[in-house]
N, C-alpha and C. Protein backbone atom coordinates (compact mmCIF):
# COMPACT_ATOMS: atom_id res chain seq x y z
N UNK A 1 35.27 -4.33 -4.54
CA UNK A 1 34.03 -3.59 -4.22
C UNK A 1 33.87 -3.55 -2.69
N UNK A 2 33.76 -2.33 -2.38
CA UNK A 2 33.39 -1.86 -0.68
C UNK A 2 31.99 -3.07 -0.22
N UNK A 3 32.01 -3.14 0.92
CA UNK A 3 30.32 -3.61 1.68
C UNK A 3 29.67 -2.63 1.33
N UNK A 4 29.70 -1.21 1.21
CA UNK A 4 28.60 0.14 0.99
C UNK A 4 28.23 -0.56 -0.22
N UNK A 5 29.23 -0.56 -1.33
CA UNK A 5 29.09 -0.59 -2.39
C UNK A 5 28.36 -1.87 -3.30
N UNK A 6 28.50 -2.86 -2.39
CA UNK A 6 27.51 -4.33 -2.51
C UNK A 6 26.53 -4.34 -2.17
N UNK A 7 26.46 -3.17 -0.60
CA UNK A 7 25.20 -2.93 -0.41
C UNK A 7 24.00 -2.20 -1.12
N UNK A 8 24.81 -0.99 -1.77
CA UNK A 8 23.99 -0.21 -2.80
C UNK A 8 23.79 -1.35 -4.01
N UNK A 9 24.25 -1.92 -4.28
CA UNK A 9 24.14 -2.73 -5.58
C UNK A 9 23.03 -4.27 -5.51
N UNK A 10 23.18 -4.15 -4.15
CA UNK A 10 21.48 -5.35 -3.79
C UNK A 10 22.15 -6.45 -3.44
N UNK A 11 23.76 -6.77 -3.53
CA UNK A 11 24.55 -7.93 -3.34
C UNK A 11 24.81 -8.03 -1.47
N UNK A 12 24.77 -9.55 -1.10
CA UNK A 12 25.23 -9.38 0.20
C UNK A 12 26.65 -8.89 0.22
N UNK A 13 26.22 -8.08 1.96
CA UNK A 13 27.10 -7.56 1.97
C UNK A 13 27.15 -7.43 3.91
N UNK A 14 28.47 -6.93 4.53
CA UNK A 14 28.42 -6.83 6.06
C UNK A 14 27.99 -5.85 6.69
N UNK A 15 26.63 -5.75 7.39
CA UNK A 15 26.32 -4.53 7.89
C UNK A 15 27.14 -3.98 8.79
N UNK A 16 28.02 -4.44 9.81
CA UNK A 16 28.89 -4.24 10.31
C UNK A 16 30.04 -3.81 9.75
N UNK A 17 30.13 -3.60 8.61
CA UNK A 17 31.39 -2.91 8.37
C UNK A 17 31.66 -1.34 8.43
N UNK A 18 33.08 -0.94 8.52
CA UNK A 18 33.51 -0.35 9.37
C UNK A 18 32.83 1.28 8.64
N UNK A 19 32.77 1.14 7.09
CA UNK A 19 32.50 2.52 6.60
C UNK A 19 31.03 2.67 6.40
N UNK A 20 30.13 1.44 6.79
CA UNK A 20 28.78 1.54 6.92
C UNK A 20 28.49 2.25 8.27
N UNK A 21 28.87 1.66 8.88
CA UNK A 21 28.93 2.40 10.13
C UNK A 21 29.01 3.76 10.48
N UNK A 22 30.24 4.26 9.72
CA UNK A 22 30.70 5.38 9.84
C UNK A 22 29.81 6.92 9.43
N UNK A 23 29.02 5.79 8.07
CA UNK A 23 28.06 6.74 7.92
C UNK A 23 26.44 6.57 8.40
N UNK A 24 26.26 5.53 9.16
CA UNK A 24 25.34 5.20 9.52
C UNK A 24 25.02 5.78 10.92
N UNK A 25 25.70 5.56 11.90
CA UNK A 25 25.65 6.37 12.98
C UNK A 25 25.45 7.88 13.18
N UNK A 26 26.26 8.58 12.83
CA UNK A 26 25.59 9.94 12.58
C UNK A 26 24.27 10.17 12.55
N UNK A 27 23.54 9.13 11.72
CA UNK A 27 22.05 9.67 11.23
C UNK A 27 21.12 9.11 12.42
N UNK A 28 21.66 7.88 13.27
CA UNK A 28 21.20 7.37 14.21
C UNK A 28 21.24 8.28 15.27
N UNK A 29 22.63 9.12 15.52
CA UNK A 29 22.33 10.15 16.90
C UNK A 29 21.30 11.45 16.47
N UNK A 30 20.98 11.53 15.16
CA UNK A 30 20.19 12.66 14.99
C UNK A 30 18.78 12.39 15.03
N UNK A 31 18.73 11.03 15.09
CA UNK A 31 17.46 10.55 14.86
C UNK A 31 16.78 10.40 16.66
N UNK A 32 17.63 10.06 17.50
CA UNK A 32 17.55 9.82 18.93
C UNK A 32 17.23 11.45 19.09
N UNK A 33 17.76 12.15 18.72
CA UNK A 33 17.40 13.75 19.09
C UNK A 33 15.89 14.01 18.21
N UNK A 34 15.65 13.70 17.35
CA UNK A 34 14.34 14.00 16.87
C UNK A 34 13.18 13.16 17.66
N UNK A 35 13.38 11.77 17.95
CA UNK A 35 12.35 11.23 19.06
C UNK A 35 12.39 11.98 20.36
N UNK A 36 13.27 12.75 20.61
CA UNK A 36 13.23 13.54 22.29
C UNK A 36 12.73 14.85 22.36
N UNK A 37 12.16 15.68 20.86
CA UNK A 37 11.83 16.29 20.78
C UNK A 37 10.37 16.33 21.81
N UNK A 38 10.43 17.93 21.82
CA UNK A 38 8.81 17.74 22.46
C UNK A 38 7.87 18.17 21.34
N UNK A 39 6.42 17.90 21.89
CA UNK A 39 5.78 18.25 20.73
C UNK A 39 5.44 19.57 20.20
N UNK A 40 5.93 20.45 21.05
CA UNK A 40 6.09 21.90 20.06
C UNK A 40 6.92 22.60 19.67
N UNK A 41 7.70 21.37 19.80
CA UNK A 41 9.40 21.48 18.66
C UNK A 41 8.85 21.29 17.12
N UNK A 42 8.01 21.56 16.85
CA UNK A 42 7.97 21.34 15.30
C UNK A 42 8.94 21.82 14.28
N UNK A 43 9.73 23.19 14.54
CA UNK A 43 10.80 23.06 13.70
C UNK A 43 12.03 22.27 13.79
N UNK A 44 11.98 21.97 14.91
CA UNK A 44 13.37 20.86 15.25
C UNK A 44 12.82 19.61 14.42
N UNK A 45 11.46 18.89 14.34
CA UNK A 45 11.31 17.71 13.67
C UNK A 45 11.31 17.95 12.12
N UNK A 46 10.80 19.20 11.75
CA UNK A 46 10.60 19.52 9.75
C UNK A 46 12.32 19.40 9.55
N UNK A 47 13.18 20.59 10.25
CA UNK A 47 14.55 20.13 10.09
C UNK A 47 15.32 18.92 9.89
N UNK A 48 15.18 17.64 10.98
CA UNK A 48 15.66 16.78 10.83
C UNK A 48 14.92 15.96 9.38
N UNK A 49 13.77 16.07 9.37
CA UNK A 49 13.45 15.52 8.29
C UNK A 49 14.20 15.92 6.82
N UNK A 50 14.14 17.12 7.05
CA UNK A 50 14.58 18.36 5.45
C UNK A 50 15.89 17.65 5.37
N UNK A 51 16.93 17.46 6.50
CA UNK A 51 18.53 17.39 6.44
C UNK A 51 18.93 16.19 6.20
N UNK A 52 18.08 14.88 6.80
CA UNK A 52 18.51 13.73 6.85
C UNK A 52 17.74 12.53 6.11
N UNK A 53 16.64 12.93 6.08
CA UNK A 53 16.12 11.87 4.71
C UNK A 53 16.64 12.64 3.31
N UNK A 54 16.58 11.24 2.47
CA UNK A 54 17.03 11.15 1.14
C UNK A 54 16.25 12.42 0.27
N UNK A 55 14.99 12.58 0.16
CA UNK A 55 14.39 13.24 0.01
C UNK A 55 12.99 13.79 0.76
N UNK A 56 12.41 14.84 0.98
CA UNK A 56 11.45 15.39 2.13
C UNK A 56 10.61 16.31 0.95
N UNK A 57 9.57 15.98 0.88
CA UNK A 57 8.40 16.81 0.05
C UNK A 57 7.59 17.70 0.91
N UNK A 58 6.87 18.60 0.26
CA UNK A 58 6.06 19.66 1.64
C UNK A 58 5.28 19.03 1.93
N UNK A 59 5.01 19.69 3.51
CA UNK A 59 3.78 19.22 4.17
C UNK A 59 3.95 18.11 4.87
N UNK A 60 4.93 17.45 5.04
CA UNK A 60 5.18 16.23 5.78
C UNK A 60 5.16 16.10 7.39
N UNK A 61 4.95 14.51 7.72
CA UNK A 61 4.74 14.69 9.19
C UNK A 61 5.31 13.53 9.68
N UNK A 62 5.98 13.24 10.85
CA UNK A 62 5.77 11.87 11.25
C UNK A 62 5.94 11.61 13.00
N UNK A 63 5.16 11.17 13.31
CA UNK A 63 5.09 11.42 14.86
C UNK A 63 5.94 10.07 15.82
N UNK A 64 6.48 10.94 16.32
CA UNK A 64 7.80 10.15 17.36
C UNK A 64 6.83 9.32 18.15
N UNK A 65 7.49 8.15 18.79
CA UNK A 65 8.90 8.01 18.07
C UNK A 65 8.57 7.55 16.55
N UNK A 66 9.90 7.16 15.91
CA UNK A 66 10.12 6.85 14.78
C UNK A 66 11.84 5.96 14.35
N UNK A 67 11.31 4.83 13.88
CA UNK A 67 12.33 4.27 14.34
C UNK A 67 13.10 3.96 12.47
N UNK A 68 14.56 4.23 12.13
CA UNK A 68 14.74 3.87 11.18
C UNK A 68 16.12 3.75 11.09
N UNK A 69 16.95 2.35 11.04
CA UNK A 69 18.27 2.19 11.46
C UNK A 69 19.53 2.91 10.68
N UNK A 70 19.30 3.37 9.57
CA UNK A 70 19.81 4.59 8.74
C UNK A 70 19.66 6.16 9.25
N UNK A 71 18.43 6.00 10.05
CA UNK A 71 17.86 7.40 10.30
C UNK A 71 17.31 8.01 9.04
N UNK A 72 16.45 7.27 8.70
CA UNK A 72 15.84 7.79 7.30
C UNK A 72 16.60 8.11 6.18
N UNK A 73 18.01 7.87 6.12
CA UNK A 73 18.72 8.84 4.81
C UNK A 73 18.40 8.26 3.87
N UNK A 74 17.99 6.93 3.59
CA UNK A 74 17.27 6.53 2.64
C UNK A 74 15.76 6.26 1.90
N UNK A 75 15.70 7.53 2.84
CA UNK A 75 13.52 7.23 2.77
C UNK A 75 13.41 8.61 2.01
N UNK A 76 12.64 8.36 1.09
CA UNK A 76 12.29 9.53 -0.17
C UNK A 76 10.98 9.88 0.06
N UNK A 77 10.18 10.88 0.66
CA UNK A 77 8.99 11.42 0.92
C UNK A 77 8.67 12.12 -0.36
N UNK A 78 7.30 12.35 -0.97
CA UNK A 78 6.67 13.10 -1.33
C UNK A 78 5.90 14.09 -0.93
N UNK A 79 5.20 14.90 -1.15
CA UNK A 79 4.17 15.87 -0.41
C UNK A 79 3.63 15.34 0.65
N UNK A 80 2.78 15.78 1.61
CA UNK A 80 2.02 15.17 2.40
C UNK A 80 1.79 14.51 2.72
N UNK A 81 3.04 13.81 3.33
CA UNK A 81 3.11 12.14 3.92
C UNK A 81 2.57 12.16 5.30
N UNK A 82 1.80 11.38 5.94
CA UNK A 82 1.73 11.54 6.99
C UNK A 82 1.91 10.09 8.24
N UNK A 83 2.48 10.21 8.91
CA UNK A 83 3.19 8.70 9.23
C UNK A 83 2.75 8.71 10.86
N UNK A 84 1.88 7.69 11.78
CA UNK A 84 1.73 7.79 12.91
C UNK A 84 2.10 7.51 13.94
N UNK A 85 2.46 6.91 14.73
CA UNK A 85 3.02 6.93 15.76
C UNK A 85 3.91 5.37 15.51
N UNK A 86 5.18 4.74 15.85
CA UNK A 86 6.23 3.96 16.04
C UNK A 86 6.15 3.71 14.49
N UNK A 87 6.48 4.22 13.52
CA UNK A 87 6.72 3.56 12.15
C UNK A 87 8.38 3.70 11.92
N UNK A 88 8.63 1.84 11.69
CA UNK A 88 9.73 1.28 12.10
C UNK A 88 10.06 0.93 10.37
N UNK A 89 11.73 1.42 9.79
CA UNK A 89 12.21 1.62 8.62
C UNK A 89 13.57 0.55 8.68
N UNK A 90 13.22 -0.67 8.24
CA UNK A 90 14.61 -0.90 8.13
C UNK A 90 15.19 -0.07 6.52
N UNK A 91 16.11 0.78 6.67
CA UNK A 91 16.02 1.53 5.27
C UNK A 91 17.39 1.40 4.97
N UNK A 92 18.43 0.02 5.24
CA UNK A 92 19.11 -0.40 4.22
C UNK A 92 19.48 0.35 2.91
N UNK A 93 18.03 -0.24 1.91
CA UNK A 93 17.67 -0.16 1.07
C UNK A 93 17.31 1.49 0.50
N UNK A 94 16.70 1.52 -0.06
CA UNK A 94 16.14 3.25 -0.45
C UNK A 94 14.34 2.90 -0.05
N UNK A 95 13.66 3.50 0.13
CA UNK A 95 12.03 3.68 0.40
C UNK A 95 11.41 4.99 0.07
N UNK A 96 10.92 4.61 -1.37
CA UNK A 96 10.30 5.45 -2.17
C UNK A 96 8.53 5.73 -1.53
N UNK A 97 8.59 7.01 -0.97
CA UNK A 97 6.77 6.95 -0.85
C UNK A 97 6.16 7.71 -1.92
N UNK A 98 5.21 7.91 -2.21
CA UNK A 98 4.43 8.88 -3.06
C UNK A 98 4.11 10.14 -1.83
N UNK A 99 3.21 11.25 -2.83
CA UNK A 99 2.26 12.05 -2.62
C UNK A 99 0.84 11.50 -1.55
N UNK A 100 0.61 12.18 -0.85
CA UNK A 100 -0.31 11.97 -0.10
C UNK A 100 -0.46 10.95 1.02
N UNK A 101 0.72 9.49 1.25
CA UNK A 101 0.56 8.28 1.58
C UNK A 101 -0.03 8.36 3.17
N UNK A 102 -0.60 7.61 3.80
CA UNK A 102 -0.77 7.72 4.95
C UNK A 102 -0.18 6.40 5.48
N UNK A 103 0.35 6.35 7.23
CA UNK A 103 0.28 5.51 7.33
C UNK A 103 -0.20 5.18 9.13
N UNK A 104 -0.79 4.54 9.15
CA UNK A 104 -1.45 4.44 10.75
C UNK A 104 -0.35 4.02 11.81
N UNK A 105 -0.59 3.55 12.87
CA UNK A 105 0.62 3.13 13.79
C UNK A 105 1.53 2.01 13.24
N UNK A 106 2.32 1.96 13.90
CA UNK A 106 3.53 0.57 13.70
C UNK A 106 3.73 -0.31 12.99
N UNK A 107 3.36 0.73 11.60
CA UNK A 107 4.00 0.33 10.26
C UNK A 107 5.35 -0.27 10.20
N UNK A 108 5.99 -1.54 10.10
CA UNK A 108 7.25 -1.69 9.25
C UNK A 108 7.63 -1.70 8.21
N UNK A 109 8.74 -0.98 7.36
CA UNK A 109 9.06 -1.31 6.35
C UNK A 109 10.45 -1.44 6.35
N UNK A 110 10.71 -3.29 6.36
CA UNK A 110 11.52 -3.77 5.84
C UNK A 110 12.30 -4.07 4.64
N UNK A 111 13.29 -3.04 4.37
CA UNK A 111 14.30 -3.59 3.04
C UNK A 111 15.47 -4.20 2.79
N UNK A 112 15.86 -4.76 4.05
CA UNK A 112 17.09 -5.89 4.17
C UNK A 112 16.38 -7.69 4.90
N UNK A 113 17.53 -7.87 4.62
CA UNK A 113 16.98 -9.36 4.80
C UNK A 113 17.89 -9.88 4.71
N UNK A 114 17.72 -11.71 5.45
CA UNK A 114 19.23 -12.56 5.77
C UNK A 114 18.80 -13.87 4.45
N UNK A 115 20.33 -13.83 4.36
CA UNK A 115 20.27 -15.01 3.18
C UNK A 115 20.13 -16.65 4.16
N UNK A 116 19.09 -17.50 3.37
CA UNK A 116 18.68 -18.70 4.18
C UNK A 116 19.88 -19.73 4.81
N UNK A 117 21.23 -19.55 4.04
CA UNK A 117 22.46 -20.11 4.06
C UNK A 117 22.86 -19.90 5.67
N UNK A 118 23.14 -20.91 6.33
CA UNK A 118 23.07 -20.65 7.98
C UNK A 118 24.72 -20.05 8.29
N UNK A 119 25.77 -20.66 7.33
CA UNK A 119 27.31 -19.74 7.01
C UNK A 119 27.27 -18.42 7.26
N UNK A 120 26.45 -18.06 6.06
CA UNK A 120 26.14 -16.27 6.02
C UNK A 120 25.48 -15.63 7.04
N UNK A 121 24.25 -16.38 7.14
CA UNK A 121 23.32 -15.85 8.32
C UNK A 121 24.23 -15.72 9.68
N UNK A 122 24.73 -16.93 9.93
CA UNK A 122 25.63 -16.36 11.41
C UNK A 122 26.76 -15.34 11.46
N UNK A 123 27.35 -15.28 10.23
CA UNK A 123 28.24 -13.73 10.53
C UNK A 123 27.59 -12.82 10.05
N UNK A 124 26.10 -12.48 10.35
CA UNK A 124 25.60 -11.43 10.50
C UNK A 124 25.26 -10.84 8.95
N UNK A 125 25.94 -11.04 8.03
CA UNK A 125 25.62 -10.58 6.02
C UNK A 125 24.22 -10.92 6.23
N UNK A 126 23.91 -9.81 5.26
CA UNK A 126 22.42 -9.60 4.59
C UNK A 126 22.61 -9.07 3.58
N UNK A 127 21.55 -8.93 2.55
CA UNK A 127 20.98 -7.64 1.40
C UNK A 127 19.89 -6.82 1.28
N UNK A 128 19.45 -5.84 0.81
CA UNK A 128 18.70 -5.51 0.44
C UNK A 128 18.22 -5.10 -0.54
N UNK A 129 16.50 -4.66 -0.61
CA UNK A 129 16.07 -4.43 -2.01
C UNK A 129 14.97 -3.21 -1.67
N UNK A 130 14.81 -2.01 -2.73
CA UNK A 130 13.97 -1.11 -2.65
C UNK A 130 12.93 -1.44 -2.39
N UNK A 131 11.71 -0.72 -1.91
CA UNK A 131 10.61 -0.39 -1.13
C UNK A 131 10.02 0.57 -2.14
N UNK A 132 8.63 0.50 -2.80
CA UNK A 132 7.91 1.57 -3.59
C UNK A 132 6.54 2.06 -2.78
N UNK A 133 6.13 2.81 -2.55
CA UNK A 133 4.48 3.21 -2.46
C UNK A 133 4.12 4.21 -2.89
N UNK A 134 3.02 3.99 -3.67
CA UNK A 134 2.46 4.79 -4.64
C UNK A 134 1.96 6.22 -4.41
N UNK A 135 1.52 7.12 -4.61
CA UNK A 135 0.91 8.09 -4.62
C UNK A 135 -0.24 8.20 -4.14
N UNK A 136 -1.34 8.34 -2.93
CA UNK A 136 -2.63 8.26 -2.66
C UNK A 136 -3.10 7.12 -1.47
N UNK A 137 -1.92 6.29 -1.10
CA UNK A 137 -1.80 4.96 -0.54
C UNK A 137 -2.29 5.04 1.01
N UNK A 138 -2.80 4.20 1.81
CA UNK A 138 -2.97 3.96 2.90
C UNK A 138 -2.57 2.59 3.45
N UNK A 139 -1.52 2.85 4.64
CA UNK A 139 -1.10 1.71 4.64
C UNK A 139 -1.61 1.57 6.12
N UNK A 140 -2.24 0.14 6.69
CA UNK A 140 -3.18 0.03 7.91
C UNK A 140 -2.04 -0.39 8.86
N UNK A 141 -2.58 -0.24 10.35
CA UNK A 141 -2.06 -0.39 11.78
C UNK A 141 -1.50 -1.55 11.70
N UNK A 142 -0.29 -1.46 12.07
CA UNK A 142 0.57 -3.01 12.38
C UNK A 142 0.84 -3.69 10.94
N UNK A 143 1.11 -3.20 9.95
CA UNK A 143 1.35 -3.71 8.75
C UNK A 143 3.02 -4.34 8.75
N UNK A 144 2.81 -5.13 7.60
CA UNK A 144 4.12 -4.73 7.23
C UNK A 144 4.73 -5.42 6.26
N UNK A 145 5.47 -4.48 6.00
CA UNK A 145 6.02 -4.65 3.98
C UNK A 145 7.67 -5.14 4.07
N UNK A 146 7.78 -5.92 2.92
CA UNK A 146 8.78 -7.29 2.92
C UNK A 146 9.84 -6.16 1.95
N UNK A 147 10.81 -6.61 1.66
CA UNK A 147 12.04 -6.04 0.50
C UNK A 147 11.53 -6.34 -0.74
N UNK A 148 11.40 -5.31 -1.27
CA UNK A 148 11.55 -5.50 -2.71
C UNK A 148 10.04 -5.17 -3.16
N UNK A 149 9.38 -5.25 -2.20
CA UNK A 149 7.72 -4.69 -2.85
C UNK A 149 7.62 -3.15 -3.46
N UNK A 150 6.66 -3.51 -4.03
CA UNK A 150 6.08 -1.84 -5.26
C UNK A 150 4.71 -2.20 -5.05
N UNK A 151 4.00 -1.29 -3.97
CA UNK A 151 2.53 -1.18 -3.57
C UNK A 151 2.10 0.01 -4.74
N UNK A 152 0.71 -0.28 -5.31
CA UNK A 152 0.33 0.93 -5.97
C UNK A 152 -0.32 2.08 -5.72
N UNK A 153 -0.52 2.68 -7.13
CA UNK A 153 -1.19 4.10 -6.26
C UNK A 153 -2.68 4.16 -5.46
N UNK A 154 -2.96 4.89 -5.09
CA UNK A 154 -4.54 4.96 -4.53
C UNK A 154 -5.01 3.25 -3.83
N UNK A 155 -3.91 2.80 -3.17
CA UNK A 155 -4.01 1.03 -2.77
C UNK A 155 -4.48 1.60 -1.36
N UNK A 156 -5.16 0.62 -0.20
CA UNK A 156 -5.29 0.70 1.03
C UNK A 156 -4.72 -0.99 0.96
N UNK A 157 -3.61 -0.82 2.62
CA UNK A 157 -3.23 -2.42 2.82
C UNK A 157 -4.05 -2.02 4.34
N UNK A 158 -4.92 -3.52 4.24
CA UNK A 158 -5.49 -3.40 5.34
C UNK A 158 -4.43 -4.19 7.00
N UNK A 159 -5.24 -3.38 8.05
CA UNK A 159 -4.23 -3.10 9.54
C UNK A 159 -4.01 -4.81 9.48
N UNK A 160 -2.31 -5.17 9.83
CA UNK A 160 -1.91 -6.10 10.37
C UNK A 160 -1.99 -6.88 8.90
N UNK A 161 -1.83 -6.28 8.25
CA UNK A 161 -1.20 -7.46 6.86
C UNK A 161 0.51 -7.47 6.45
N UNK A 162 0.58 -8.50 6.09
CA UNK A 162 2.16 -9.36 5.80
C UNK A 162 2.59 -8.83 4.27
N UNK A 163 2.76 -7.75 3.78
CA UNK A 163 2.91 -7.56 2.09
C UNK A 163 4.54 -8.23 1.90
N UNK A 164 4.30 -9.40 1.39
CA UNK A 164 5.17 -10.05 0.43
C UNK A 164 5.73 -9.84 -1.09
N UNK A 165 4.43 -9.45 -1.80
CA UNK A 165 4.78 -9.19 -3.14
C UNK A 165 4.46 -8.13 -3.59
N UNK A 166 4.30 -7.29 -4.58
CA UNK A 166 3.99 -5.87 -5.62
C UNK A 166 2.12 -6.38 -5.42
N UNK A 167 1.38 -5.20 -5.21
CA UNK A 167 0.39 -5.25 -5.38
C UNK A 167 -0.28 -3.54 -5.80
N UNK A 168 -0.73 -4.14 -6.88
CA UNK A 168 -1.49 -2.74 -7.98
C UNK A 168 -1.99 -1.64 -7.31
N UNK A 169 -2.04 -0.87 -8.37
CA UNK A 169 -3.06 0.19 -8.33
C UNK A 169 -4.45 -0.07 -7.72
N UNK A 170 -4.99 0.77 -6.92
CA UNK A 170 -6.39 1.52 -6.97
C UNK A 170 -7.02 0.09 -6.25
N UNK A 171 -6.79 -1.02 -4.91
CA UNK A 171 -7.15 -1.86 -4.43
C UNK A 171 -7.20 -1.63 -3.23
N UNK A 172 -7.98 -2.60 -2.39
CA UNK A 172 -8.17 -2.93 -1.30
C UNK A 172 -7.44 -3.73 -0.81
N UNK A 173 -6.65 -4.20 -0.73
CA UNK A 173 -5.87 -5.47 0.07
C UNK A 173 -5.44 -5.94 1.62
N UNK A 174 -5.09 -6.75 1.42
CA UNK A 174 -5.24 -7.49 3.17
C UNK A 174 -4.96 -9.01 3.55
N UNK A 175 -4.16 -9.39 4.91
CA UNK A 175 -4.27 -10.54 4.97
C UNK A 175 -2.67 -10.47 5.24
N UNK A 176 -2.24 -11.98 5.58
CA UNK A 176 -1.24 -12.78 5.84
C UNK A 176 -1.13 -14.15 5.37
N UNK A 177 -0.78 -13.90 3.99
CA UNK A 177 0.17 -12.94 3.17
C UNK A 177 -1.16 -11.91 2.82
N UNK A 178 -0.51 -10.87 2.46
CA UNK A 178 -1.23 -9.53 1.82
C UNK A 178 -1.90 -9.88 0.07
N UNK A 179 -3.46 -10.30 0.17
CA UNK A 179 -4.14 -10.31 -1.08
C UNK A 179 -4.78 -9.72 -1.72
N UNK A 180 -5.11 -9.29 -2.32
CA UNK A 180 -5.95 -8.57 -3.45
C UNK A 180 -7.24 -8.75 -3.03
N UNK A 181 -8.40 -8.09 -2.65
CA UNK A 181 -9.74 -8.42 -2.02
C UNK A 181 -10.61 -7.95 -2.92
N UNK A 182 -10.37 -6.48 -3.61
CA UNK A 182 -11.12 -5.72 -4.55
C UNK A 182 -10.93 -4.56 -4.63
N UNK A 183 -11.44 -4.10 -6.10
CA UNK A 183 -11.24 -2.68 -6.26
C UNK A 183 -11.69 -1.57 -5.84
N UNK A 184 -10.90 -0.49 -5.75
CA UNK A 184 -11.39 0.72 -4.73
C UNK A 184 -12.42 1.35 -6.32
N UNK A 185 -13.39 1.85 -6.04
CA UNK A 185 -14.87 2.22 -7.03
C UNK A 185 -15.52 2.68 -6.36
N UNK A 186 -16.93 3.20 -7.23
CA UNK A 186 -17.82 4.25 -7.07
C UNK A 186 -17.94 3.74 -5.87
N UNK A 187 -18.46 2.50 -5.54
CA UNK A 187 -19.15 2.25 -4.10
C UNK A 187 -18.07 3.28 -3.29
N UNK A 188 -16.95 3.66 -2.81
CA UNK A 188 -16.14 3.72 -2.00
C UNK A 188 -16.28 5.29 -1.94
N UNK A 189 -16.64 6.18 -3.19
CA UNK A 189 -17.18 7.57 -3.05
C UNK A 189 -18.32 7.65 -2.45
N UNK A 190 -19.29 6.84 -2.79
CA UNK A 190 -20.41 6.62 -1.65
C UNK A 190 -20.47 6.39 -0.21
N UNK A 191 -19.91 5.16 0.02
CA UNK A 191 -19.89 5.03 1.56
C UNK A 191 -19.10 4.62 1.93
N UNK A 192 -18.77 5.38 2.74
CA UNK A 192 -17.42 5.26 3.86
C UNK A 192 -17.25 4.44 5.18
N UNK A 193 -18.21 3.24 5.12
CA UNK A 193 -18.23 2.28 6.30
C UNK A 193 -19.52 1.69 5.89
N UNK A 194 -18.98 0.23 5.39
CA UNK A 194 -20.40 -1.19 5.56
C UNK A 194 -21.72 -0.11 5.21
N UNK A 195 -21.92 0.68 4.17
CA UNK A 195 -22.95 0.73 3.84
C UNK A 195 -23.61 2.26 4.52
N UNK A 196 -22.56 2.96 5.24
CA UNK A 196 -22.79 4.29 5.60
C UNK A 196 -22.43 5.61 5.01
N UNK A 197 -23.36 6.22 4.67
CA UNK A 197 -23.25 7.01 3.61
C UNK A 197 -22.44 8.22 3.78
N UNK A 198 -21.92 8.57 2.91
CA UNK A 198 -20.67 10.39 2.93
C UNK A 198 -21.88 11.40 2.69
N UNK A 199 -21.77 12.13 3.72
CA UNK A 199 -22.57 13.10 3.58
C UNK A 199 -22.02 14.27 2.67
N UNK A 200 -21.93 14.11 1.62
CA UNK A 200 -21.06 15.30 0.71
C UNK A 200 -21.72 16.31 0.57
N UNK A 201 -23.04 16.62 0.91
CA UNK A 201 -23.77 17.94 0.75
C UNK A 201 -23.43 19.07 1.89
N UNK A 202 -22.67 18.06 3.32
CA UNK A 202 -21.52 18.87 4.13
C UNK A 202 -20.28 18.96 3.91
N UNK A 203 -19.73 18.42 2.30
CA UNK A 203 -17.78 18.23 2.81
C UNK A 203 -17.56 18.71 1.24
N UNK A 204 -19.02 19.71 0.82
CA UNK A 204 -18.14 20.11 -0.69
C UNK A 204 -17.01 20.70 -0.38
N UNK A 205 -16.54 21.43 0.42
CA UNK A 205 -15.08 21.87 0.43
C UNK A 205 -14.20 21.25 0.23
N UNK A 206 -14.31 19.77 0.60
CA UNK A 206 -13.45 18.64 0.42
C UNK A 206 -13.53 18.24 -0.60
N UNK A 207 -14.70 17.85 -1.20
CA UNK A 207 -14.87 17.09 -2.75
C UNK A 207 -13.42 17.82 -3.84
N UNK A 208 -13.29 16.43 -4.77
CA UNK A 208 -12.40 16.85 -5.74
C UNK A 208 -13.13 17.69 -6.52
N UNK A 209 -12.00 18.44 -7.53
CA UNK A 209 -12.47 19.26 -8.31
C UNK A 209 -13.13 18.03 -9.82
């Protein structure tokens, strides 16, 4: 079995090897050309997205730089992703987003990792494991998500939390490690800050159907 092939399979394997590389680089010089873009290159950035991630849904965005050591070929977008400024991919692994996800500044999402064995660790072997986020998700400033997590749909992780493990549907979460605080509910159609009210009699355009 190849290193690609241990690598796709979740087994350690050498990132340094010679046919990881081979296909890894490529996506890295295209990716250095999409951060040098200017900002009214917008078809130069929808392109690189369309050509070089795994999958690209409409409406997508993500504002340079953007850092992802694959060059995204393993990041799967849905519709209307919208990603803000330095969101850093170790994407090893594959990184599934949903529909709608947001994510604020200098998001990481990590999907490789070193085995604790100090043998392995010094010649450089690692593995990795998929990355999920749900459909509707908000992920806060300075976050950042571990290998192997499945965040749910309609979840907010609040700015500067550590996500270690799978955390559900339709929550609030937060912290170091990343916990469960409470459920997103009526209160949250109501007010949109400590008790300040949505003026929806200005944003029916917005309201769901």
């Amino acid at each position: 079995m190849s290193h690609y092939e241990r690598m796709e399979a979740g087994l350690i394997y050498d990132p340094a090897d010679e046919e990881i590389m081979n296909e890894q680089l490529p996506n890295m010089d295209r990716l250095y050309d999409f951060n040098h873009t200017r900002p009214s290159e917008t078809d130069k950035r929808q392109a690189f997205m369309k050509e070089v991630f795994a999958e690209c849904g409409e409406n997508c965005w993500i504002e340079p730089p953007f850092y992802a050591n694959w060059g995204g070929a393993h990041l799967h977008l849905g519709d209307g992703v919208y990603a803000n400024f330095g969101l850093t991919l170790v994407d090893d692994a594959h990184i599934y987003v949903g529909n709608r996800v947001l994510f604020a500044p200098h998001v990481t999402i990590a999907t490789a990792n070193h085995p604790l064995d100090r043998g392995l660790r010094s010649k450089g072997l690692q593995y990795a494991r998929d990355v999920k986020i749900g459909d509707d998700t908000w992920i806060g400033a300075n976050s950042v998500i571990l290998p192997g997590v499945t965040i749910g749909k309609n979840t907010v992780i609040g700015a500067g939390s550590v996500v270690t493990h799978d955390i559900p549907d339709n929550v609030l979460a937060f912290g170091v490690p990343c916990r469960v605080i409470r459920e997103i509910g009526e209160y949250d159609h109501e007010y949109f800050r400590k008790g300040e009210a949505i003026d929806w009699q200005n944003l029916q355009e917005y309201a769901e159907d």
